[in-house]
Structures are given as structure tokens and as C-alpha cells.
C-alpha atoms as a PDB file:
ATOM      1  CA  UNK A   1    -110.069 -31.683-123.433  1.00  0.00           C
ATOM      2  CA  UNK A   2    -111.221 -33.401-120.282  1.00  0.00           C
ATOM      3  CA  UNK A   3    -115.066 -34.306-119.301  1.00  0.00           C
ATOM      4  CA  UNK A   4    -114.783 -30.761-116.833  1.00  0.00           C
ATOM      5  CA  UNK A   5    -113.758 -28.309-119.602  1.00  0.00           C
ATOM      6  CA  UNK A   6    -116.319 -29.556-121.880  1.00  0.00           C
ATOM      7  CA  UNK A   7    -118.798 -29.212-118.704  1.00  0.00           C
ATOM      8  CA  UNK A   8    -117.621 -25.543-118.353  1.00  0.00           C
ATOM      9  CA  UNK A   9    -117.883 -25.192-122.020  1.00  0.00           C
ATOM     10  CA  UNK A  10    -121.668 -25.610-121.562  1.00  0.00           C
ATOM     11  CA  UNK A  11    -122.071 -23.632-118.084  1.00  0.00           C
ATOM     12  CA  UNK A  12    -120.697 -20.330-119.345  1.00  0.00           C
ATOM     13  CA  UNK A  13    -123.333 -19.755-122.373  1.00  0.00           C
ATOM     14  CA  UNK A  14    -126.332 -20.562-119.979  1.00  0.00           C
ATOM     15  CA  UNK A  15    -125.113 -19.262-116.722  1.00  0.00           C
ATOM     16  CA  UNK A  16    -123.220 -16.128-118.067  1.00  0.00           C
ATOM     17  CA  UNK A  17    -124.021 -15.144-121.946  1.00  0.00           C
ATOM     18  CA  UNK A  18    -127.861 -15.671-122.178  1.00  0.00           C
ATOM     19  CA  UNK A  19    -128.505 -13.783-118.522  1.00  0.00           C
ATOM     20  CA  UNK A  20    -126.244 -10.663-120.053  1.00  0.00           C
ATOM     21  CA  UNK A  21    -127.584 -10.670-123.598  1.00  0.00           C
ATOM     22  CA  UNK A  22    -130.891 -10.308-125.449  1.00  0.00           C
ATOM     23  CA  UNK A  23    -131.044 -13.925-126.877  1.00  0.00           C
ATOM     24  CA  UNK A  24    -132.231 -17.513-126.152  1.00  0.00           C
ATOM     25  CA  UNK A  25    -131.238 -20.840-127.211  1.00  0.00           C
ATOM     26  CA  UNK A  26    -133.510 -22.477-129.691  1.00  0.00           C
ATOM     27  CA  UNK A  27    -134.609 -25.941-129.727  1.00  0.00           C
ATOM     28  CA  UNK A  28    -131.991 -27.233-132.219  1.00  0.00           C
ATOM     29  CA  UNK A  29    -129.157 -29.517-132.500  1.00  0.00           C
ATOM     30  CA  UNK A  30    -126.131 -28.128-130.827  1.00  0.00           C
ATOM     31  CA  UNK A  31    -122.785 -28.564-132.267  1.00  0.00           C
ATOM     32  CA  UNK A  32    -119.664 -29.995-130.318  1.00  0.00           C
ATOM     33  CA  UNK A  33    -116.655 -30.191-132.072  1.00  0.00           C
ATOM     34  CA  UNK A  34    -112.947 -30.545-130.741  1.00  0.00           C
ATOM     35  CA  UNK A  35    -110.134 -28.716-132.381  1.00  0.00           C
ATOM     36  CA  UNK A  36    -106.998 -30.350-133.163  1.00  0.00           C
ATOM     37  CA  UNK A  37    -103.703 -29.197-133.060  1.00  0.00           C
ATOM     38  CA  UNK A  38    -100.961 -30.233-135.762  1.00  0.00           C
ATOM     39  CA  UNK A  39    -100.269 -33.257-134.448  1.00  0.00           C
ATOM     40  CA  UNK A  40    -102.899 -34.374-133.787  1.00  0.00           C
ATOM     41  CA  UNK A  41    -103.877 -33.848-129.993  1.00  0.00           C
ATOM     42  CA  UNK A  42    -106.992 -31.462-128.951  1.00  0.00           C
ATOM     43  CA  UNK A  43    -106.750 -28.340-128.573  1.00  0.00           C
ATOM     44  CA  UNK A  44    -110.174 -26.984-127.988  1.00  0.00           C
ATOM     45  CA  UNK A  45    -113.374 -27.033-128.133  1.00  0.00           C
ATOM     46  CA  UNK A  46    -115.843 -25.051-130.028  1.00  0.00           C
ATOM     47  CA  UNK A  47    -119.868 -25.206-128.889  1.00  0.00           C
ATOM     48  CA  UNK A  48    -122.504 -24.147-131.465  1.00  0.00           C
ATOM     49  CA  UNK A  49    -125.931 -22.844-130.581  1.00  0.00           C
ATOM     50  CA  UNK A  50    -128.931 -21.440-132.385  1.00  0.00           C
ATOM     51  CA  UNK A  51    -130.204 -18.723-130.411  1.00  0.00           C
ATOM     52  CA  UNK A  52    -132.960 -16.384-131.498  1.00  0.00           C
ATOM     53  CA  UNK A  53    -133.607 -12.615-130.322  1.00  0.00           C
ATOM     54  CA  UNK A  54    -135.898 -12.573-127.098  1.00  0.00           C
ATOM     55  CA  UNK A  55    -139.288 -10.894-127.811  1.00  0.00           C
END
């Protein structure tokens, strides 16, 4: 993965899933990890969040 797919990686939860769901990110480590194919190369990219209802 290259620096503008992880960028986009972190643009689409803020600018696309929060506005469109019920939920908001917590203030709590985040989680990137890259995925690896068989041999070794990346693959993708996976972005954890801890997100809480909105009351």
C-alpha cells in the first residue's frame, strides 16, 4: 500500500461512514495493520476504530 491509499483508508470512515450512521469514534487507539499476501508483499490494509452509539 502506498502513503495515498492509507490516506483514503482514513477519509472514507470520517467523511462517508460516521455522516451516514448513528456512531462516533471514541478517543482510543486506532489500529493500522497491513495484510500480507503469500509471499510476502501487502495486500491491504485493515483500519480499526472504537466507535460508540451517538446519544
Amino acid at each position: 500500500m502506498d502513503t495515498e491509499e492509507i490516506q483514503h483508508l482514513w477519509a472514507r470512515p470520517y467523511g462517508v461512514w460516521f455522516p451516514a450512521n448513528p456512531y462516533q469514534p471514541l478517543a482510543e487507539p486506532e489500529r493500522l495493520a497491513t495484510v500480507l499476501n503469500q509471499d510476502g508483499h501487502p495486500d491491504h490494509a485493515e483500519l480499526w476504530l472504537a466507535i460508540a452509539p451517538i446519544n
